[in-house]
N, C-alpha and C. Protein backbone atom coordinates (compact mmCIF):
# COMPACT_ATOMS: atom_id res chain seq x y z
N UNK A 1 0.85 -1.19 0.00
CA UNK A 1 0.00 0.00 0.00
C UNK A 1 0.89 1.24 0.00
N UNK A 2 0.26 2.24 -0.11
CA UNK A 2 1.21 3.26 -0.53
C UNK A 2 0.75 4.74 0.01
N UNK A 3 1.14 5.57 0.27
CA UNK A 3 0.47 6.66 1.08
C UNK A 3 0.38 7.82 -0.19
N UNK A 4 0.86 7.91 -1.05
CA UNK A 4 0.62 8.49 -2.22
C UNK A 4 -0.36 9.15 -2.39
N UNK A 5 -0.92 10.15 -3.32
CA UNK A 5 -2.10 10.30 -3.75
C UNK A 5 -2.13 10.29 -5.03
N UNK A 6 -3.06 9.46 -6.18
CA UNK A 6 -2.95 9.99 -7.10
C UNK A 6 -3.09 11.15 -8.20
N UNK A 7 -3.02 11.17 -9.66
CA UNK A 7 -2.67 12.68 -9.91
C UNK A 7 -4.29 12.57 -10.22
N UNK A 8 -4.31 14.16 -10.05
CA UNK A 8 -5.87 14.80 -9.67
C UNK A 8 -5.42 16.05 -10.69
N UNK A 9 -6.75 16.62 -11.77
CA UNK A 9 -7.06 17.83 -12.20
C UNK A 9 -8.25 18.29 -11.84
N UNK A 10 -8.73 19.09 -12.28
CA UNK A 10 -9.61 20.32 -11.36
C UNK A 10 -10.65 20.26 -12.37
N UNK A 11 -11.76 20.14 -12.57
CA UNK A 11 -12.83 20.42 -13.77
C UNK A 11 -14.05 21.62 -13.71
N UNK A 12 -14.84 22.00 -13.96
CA UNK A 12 -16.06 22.75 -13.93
C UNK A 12 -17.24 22.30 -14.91
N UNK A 13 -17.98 21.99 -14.37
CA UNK A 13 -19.24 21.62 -15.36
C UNK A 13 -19.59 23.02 -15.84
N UNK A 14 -19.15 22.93 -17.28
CA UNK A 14 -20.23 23.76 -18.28
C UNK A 14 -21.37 23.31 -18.74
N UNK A 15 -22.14 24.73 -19.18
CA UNK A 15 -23.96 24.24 -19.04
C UNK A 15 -24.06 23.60 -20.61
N UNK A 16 -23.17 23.16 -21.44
CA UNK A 16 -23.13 23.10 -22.91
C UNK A 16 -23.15 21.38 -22.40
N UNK A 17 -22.37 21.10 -21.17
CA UNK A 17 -22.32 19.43 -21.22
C UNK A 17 -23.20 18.79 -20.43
N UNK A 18 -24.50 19.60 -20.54
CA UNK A 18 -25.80 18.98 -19.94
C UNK A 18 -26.57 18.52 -20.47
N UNK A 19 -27.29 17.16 -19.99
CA UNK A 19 -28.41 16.87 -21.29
C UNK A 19 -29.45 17.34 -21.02
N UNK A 20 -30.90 16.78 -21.40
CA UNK A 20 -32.22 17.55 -21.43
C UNK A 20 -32.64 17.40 -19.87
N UNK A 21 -32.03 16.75 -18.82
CA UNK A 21 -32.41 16.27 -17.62
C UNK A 21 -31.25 17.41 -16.91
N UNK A 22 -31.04 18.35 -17.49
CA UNK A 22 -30.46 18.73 -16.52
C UNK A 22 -28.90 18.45 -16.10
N UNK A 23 -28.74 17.01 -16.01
CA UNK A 23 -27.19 16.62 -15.45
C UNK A 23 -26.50 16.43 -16.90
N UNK A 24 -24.86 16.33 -16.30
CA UNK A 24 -23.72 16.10 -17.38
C UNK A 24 -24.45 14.63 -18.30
N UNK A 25 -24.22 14.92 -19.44
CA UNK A 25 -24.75 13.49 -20.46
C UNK A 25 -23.77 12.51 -20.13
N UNK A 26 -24.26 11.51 -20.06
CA UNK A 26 -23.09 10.43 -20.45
C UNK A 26 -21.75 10.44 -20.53
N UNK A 27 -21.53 10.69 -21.83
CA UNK A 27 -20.68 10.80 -22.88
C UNK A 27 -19.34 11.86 -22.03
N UNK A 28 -20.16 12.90 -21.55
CA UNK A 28 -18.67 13.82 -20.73
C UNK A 28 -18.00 13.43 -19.59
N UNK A 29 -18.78 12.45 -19.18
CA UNK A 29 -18.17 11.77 -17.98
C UNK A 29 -17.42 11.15 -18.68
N UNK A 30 -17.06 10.55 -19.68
CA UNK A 30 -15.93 9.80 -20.41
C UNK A 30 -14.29 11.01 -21.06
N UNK A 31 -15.27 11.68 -21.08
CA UNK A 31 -14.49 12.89 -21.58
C UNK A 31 -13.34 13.73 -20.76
N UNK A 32 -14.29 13.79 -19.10
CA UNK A 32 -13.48 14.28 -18.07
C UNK A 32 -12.42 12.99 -17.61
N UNK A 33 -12.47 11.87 -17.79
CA UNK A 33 -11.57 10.72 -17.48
C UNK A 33 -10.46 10.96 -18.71
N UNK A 34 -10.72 11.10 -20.06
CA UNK A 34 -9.52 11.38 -20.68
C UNK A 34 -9.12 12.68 -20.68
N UNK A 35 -9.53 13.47 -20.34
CA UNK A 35 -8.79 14.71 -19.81
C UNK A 35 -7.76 13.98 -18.52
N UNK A 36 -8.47 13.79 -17.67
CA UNK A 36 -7.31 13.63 -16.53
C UNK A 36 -6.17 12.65 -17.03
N UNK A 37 -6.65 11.55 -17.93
CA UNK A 37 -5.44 10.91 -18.23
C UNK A 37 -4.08 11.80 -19.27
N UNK A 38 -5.18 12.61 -20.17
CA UNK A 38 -4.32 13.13 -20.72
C UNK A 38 -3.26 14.28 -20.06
N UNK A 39 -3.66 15.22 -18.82
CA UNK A 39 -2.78 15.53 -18.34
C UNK A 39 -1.89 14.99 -17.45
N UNK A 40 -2.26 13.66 -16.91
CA UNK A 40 -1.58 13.05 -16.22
C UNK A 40 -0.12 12.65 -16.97
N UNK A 41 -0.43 12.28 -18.08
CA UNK A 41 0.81 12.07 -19.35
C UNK A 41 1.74 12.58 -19.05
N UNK A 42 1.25 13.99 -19.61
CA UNK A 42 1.78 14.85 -20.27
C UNK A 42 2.80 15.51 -18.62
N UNK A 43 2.29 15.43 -17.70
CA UNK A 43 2.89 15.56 -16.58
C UNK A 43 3.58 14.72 -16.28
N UNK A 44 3.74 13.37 -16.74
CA UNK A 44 4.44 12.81 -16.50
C UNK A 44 5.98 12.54 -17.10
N UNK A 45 6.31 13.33 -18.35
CA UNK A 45 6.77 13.59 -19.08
C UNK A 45 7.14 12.87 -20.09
N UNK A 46 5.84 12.35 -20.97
CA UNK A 46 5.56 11.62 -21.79
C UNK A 46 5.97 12.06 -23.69
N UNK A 47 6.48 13.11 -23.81
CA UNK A 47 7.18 13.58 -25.06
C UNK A 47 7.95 12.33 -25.37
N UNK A 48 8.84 12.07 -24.68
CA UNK A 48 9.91 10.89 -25.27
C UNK A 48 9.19 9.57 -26.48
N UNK A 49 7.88 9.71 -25.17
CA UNK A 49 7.49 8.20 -25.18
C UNK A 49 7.24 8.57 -26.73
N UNK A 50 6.26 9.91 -27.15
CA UNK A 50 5.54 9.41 -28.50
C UNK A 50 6.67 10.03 -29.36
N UNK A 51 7.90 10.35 -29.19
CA UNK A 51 8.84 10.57 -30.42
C UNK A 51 9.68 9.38 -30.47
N UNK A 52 9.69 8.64 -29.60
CA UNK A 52 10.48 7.35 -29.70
C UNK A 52 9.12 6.14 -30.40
N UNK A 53 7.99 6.80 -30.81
CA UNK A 53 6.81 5.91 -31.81
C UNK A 53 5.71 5.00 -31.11
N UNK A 54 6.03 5.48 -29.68
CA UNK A 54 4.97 4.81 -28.81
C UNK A 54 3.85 5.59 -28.62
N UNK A 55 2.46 5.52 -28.54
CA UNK A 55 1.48 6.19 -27.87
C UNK A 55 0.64 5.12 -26.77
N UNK A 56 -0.71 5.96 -26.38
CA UNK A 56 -0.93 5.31 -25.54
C UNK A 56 -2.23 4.94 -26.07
N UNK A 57 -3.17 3.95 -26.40
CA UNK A 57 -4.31 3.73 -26.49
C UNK A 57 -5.56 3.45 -26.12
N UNK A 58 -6.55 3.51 -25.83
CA UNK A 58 -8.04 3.18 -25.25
C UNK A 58 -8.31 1.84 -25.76
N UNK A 59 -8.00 0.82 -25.17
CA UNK A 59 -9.45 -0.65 -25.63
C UNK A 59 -10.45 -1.10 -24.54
N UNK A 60 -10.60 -0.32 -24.09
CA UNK A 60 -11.64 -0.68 -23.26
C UNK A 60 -12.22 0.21 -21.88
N UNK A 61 -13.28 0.62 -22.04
CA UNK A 61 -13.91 1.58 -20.99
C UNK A 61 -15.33 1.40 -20.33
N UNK A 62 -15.31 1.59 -19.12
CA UNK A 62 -16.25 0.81 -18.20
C UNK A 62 -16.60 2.05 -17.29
N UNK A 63 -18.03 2.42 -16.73
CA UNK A 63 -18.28 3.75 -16.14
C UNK A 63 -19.25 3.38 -15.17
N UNK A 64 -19.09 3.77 -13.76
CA UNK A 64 -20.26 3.56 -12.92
C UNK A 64 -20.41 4.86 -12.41
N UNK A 65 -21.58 5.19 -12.83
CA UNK A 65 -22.36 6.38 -12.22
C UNK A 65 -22.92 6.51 -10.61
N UNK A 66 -22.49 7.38 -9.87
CA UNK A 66 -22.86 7.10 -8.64
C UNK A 66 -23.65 8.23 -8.55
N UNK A 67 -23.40 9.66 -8.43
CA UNK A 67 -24.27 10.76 -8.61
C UNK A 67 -24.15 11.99 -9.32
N UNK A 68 -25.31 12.28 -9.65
CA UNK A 68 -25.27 13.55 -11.34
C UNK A 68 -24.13 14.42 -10.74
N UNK A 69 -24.19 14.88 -11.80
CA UNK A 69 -23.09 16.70 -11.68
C UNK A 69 -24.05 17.28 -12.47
N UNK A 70 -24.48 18.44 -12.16
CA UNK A 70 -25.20 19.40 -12.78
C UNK A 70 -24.31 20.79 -12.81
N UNK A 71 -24.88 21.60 -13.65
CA UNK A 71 -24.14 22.84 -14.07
C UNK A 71 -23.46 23.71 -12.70
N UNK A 72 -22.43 24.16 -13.29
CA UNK A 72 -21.24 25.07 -12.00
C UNK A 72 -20.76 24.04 -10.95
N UNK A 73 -20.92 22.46 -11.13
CA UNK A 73 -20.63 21.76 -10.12
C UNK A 73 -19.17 21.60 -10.45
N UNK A 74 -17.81 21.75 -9.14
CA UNK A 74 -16.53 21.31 -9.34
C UNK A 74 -16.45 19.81 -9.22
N UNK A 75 -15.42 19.76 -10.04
CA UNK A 75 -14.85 17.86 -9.52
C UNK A 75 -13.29 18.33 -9.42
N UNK A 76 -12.82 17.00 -8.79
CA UNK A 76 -11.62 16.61 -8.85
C UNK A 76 -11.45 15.30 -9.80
N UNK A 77 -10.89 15.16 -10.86
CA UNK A 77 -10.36 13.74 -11.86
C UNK A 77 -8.93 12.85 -11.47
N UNK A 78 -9.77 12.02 -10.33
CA UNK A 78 -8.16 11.53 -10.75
C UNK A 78 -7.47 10.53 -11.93
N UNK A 79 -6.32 10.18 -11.87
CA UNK A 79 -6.26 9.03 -12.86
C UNK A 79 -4.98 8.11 -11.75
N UNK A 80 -5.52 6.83 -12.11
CA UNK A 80 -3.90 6.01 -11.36
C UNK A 80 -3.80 4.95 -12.25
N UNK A 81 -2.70 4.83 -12.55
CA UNK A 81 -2.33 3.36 -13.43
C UNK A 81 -2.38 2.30 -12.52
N UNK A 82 -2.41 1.17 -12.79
CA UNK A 82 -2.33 -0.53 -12.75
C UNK A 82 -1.26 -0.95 -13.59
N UNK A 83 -0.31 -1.68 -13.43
CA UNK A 83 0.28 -2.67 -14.38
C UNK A 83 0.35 -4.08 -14.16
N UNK A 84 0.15 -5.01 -14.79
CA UNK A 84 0.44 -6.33 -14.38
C UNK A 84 1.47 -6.78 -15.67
N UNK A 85 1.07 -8.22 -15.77
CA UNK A 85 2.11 -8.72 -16.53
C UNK A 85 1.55 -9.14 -18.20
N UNK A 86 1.65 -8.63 -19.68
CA UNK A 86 1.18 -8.65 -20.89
C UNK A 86 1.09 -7.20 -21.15
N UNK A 87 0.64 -7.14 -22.41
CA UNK A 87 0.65 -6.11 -22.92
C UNK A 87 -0.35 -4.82 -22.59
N UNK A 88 -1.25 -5.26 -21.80
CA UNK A 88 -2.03 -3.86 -21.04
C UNK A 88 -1.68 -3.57 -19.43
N UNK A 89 -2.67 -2.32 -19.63
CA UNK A 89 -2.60 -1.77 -18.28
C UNK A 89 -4.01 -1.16 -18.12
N UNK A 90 -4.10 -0.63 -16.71
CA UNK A 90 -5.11 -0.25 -16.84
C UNK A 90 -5.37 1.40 -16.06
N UNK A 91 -6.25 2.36 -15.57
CA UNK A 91 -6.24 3.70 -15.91
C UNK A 91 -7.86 3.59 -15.42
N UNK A 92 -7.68 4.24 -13.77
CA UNK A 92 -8.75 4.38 -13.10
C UNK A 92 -8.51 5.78 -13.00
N UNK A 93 -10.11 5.91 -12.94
CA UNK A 93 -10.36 7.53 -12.98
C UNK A 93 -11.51 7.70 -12.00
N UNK A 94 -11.69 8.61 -10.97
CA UNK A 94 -12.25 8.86 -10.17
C UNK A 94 -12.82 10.12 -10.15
N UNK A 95 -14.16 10.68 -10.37
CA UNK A 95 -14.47 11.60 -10.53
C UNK A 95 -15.61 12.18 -9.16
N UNK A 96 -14.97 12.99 -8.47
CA UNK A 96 -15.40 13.61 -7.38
C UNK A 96 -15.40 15.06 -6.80
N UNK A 97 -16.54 15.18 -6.49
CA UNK A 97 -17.13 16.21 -6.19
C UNK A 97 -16.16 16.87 -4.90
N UNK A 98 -16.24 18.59 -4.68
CA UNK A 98 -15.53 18.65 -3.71
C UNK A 98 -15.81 18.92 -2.46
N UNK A 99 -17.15 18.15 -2.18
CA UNK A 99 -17.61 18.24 -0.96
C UNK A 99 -17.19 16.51 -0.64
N UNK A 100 -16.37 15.49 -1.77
CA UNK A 100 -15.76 14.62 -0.96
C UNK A 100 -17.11 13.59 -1.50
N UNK A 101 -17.70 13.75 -2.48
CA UNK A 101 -19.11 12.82 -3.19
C UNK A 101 -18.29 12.09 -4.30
N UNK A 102 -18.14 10.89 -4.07
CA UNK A 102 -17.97 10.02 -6.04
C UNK A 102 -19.27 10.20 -6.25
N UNK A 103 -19.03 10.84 -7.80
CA UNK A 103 -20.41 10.56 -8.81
C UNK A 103 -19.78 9.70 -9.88
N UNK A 104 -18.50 9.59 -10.08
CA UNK A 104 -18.46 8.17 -11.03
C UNK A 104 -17.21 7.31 -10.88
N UNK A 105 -17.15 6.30 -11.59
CA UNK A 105 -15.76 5.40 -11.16
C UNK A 105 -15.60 4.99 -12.98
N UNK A 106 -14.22 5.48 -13.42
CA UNK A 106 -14.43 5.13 -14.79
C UNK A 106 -12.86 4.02 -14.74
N UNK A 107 -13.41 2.88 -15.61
CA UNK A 107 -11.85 1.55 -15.51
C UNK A 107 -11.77 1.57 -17.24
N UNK A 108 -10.68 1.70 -17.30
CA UNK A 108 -10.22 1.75 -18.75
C UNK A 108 -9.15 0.31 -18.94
N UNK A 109 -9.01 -0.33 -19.93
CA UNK A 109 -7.96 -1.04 -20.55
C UNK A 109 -7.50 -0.34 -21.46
N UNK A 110 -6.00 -0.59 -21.23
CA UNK A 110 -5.21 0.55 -22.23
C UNK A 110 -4.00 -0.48 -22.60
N UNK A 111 -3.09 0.27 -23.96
CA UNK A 111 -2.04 -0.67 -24.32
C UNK A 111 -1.26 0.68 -24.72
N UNK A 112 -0.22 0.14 -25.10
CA UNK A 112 0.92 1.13 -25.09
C UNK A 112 1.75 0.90 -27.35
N UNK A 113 0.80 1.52 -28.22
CA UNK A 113 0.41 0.81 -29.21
C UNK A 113 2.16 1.31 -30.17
N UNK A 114 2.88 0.60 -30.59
CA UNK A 114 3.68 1.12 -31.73
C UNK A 114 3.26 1.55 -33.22
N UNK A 115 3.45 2.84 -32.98
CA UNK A 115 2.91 3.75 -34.15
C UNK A 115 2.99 3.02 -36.07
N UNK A 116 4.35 2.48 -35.67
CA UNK A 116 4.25 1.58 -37.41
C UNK A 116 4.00 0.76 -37.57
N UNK A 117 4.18 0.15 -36.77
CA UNK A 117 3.61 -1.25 -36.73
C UNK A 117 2.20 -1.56 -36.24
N UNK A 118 1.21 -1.07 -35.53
CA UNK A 118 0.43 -0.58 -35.19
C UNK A 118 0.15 -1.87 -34.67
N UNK A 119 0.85 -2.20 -33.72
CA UNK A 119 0.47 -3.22 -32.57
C UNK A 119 1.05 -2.85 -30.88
N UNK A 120 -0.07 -3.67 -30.15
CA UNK A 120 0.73 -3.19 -29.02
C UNK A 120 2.01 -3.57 -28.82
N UNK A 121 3.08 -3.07 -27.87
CA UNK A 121 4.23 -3.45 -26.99
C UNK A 121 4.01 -4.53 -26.01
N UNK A 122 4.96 -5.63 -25.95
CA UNK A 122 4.77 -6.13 -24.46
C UNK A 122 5.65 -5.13 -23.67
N UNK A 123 5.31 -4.77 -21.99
CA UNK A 123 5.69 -4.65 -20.81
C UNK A 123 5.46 -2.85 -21.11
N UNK A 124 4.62 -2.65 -21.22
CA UNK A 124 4.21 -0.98 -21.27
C UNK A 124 5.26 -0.49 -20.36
N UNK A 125 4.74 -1.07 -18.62
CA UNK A 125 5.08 -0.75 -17.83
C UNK A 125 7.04 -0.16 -18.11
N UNK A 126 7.82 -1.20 -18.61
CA UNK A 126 9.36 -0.90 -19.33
C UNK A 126 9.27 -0.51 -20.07
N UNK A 127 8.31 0.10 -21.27
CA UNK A 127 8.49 0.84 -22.29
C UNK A 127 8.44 2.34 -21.49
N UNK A 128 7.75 2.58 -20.63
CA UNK A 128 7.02 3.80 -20.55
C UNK A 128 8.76 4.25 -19.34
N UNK A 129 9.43 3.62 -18.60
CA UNK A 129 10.11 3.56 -18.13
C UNK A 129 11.62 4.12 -19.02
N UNK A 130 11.88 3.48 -19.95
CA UNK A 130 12.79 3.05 -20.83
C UNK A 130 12.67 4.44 -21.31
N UNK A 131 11.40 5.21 -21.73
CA UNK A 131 11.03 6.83 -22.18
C UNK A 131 11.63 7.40 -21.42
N UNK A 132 11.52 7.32 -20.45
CA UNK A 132 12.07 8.37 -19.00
C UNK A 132 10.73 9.25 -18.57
N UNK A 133 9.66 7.96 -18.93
CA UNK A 133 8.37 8.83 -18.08
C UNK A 133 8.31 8.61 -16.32
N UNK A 134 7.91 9.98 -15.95
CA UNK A 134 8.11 9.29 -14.25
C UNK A 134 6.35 8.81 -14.03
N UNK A 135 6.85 7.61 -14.01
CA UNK A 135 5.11 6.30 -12.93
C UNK A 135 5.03 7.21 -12.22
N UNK A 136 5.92 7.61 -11.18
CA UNK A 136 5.61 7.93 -9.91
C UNK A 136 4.28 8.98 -10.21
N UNK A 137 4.30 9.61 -11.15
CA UNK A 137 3.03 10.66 -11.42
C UNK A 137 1.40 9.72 -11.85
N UNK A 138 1.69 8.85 -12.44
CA UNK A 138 0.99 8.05 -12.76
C UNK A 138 0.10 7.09 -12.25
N UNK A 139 1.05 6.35 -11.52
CA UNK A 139 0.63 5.00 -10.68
C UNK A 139 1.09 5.07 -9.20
N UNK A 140 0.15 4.98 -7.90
CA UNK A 140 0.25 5.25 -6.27
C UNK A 140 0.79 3.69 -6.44
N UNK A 141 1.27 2.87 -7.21
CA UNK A 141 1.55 1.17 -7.27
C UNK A 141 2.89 1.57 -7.68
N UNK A 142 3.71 2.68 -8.34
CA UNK A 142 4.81 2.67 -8.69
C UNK A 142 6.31 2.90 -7.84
């Protein structure tokens, strides 16, 4: 276990990502999870990774709704990696309110895809390493 926290960005519900009920649609709750992953990256200092022909990919996304966000509501996004052993990983995202409320839990499968060859890598986890990305931003497991 690890006393860590993982990396967290800051969001604001705009009234454009509401559906006819009022709360955020669907669809942006997916949206605010790749935001946080994507700055989590990019904080992590992930340049290397995609000039050396690696990126990172989405195969798989899973969302449990716990409670709406409606307009002017803040969240906090986090994201934390998983690694085990094959060619994925995985990329939890936690989306919470800042009175300390989950309104969603989003689990992603991800792979770490080579741009020409357009297959995944085995051991992400050593590719992403081998970049000189720091986990430590990434994964409270690293």
């Amino acid at each position: 276990m690890t006393d860590r926290e993982p990396f967290r960005t800051h969001l604001k519900v705009r009234t454009y990502e509401l559906d006819v009920l009022g709360h955020v649609n669907h669809a942006v709750y997916h949206s605010y999870g790749e935001v946080a992953r994507l700055e989590a990256f990019e904080a992590s200092g992930d340049a290397d990774l995609r000039a050396s022909g690696l990126a990172v990919v989405l195969l798989e996304s899973h969302i449990v709704y716990r409670r709406e966000l409606r307009a002017g509501d803040e969240v906090d996004v986090s994201c934390d990696l998983t690694f085990g052993d094959g060619k994925v990983f995985w990329a939890t995202n936690l989306i919470t309110k800042l009175d300390g409320t989950l309104s969603a839990e989003i689990k992603c499968t991800c792979g770490l895809m080579d741009l020409d060859k357009r297959k995944l890598v085995a051991d992400p986890r050593g590719r992403f390493e081998q970049a000189g990305v720091d986990l430590k931003v990434l994964s409270t497991g690293a």
